[in-house]
Protein backbone atom coordinates (compact mmCIF):
# COMPACT_ATOMS: atom_id res chain seq x y z
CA UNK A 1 10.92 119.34 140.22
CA UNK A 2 7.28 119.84 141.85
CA UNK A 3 8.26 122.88 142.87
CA UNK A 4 9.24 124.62 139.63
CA UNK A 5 5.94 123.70 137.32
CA UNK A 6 3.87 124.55 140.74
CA UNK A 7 5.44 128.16 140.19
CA UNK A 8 5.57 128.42 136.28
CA UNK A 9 1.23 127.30 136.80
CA UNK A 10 1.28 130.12 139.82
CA UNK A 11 2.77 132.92 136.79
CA UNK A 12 0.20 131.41 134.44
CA UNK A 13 -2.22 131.77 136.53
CA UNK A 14 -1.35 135.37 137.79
CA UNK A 15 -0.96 136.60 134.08
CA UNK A 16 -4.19 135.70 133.08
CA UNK A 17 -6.06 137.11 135.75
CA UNK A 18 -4.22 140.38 135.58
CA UNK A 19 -5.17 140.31 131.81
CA UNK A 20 -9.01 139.51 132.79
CA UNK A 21 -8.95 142.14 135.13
CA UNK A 22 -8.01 144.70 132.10
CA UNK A 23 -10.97 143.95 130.22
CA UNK A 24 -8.57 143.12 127.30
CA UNK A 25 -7.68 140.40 124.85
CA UNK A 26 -4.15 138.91 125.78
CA UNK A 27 -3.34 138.91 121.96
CA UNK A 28 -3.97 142.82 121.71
CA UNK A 29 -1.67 143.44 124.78
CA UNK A 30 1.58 141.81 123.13
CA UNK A 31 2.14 144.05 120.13
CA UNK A 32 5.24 142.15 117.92
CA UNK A 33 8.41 144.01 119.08
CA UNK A 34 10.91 141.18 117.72
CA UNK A 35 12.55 140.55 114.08
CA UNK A 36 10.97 142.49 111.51
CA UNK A 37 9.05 144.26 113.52
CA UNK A 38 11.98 145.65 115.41
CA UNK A 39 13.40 146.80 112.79
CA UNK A 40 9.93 148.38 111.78
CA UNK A 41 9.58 150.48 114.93
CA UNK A 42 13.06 151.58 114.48
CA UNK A 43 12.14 153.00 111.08
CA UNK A 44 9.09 154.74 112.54
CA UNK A 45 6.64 152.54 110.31
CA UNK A 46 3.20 154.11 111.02
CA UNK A 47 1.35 151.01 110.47
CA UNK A 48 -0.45 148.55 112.79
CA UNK A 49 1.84 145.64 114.44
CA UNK A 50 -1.01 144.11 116.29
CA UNK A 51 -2.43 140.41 115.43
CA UNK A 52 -4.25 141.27 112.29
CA UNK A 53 -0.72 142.55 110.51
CA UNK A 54 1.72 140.26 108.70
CA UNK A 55 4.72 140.81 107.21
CA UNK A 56 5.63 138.55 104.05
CA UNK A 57 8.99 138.59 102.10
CA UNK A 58 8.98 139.79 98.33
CA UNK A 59 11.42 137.08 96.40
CA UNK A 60 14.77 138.82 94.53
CA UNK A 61 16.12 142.37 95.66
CA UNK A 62 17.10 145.27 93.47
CA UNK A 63 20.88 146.96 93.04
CA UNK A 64 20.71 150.62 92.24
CA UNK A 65 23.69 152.95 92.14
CA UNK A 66 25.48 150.86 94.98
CA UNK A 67 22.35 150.21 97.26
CA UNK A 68 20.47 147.27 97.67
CA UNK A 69 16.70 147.23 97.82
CA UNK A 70 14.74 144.62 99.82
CA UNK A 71 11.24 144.34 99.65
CA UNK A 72 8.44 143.06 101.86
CA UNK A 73 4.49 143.09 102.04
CA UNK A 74 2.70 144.07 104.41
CA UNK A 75 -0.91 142.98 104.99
CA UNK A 76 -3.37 144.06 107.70
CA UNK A 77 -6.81 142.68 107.38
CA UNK A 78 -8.73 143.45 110.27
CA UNK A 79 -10.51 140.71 112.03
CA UNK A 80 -14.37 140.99 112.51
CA UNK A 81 -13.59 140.32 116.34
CA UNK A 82 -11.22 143.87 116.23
CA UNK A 83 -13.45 144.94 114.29
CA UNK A 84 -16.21 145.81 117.14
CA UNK A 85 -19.52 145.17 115.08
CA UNK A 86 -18.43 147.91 112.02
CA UNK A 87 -17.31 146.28 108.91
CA UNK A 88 -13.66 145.02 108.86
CA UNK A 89 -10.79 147.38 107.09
CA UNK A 90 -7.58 146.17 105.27
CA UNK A 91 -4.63 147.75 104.10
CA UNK A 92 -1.56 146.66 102.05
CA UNK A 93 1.69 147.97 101.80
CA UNK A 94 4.81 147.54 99.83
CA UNK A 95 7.63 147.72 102.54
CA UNK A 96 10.91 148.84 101.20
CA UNK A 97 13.95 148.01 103.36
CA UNK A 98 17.97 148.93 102.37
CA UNK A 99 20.17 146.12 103.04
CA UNK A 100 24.02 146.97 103.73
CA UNK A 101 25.87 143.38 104.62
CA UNK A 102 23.33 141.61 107.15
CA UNK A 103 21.47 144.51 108.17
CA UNK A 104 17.89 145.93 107.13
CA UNK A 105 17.00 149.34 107.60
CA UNK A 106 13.24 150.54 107.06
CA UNK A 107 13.31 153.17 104.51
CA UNK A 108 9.30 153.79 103.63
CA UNK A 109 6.30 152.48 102.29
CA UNK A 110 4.05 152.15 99.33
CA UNK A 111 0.12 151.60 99.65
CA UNK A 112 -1.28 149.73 97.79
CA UNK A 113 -4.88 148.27 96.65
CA UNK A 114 -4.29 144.13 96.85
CA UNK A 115 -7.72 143.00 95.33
CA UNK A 116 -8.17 142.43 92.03
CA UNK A 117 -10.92 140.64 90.22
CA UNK A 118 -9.23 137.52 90.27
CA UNK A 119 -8.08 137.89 93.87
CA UNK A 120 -5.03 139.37 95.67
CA UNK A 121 -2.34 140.81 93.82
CA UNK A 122 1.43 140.00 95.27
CA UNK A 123 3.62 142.38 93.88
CA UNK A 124 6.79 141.34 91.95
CA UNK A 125 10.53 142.14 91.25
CA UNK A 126 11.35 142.10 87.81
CA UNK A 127 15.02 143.66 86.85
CA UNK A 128 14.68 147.11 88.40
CA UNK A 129 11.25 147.51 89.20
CA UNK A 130 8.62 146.09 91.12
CA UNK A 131 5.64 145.09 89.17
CA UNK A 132 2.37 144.78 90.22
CA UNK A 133 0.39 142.39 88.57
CA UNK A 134 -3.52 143.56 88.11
CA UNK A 135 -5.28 142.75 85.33
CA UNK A 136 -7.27 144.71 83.01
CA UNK A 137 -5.74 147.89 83.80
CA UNK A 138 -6.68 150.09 80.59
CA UNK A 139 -6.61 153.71 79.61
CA UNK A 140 -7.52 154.91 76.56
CA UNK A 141 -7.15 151.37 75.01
CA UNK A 142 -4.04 150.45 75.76
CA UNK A 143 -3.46 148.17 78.71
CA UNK A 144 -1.20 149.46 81.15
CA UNK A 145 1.19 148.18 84.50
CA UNK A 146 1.51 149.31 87.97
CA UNK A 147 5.21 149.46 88.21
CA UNK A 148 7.73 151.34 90.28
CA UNK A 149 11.56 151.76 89.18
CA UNK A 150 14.17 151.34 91.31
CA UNK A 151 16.95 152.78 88.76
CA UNK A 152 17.29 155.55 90.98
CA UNK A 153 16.62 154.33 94.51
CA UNK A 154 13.20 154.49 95.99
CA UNK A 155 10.56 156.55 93.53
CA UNK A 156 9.75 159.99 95.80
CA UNK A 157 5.81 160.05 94.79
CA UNK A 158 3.33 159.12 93.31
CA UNK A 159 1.97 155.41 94.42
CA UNK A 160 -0.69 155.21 96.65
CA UNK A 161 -0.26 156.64 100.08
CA UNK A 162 3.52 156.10 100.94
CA UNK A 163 5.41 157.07 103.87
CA UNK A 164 7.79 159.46 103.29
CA UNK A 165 11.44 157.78 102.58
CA UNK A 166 14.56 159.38 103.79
């Protein structure tokens, strides 16, 4: 018994001084390479996995012409210790996954702005289309929606800075 937690502190102890000896932040070293994340590098998502991303599932899914459309968002808010004395960046995302049986596949992305006067802005799936909810959108007097339909599959262009979709 003594002899087992002696070695699992001797591990311990070795893995933290090699990390101290790279200068680095253990955090920064483990990049997320399990669950959704696995299935994000295996899409070729371009955006950061470190410890300032999170990935947060969108409620209901969409069916277009036999596919079904899964939907997660994506949040990475720099933290002022990343940050390295500049100001801290964020970006949001829209995540679009296919589901076939059990199994997500990454198709592409949406950016997004999040903030909105009254705070973030968590997008939504109503029937076909995924509705973002910012208020006081308005041009030319009439008040008007982010949306994007689904009726089709995943919209080509237009929305923010996607990532291309397949």
């Amino acid at each position: 018994m003594g002899t087992g937690r002696n070695r699992t502190r001797a591990i311990a102890l070795i893995g933290a001084v090699a990390v101290s000896l790279l200068g680095t932040d253990p955090a920064r070293c483990l990049e997320r390479t399990t669950g959704i994340w696995k299935v994000l590098r295996a899409g070729h998502f371009s955006g950061a996995m470190d410890e300032d991303a999170r990935v947060t599932p969108i409620a209901g899914s969409i069916t277009a012409k036999g596919k079904t459309y899964r939907f997660m968002e994506f949040a990475w808010e720099e933290s002022v210790k990343n940050a390295a004395g500049t100001e801290p960046h964020a970006q949001y995302r829209l995540l679009v996954f296919e589901q076939d049986g059990k199994t997500l596949s990454y198709l592409g992305s949406y950016v997004y702005d999040a903030s909105d006067f009254r705070g973030i802005v968590h997008p939504q799936i109503r029937g076909n289309t995924v509705f973002f909810p910012y208020h006081n959108i308005e041009v030319l007097g009439v008040k008007q929606s982010a949306t994007l339909s689904f009726e089709n599959g995943p919209p080509q262009a237009g929305f923010g800075e996607g990532e291309f979709f397949r």
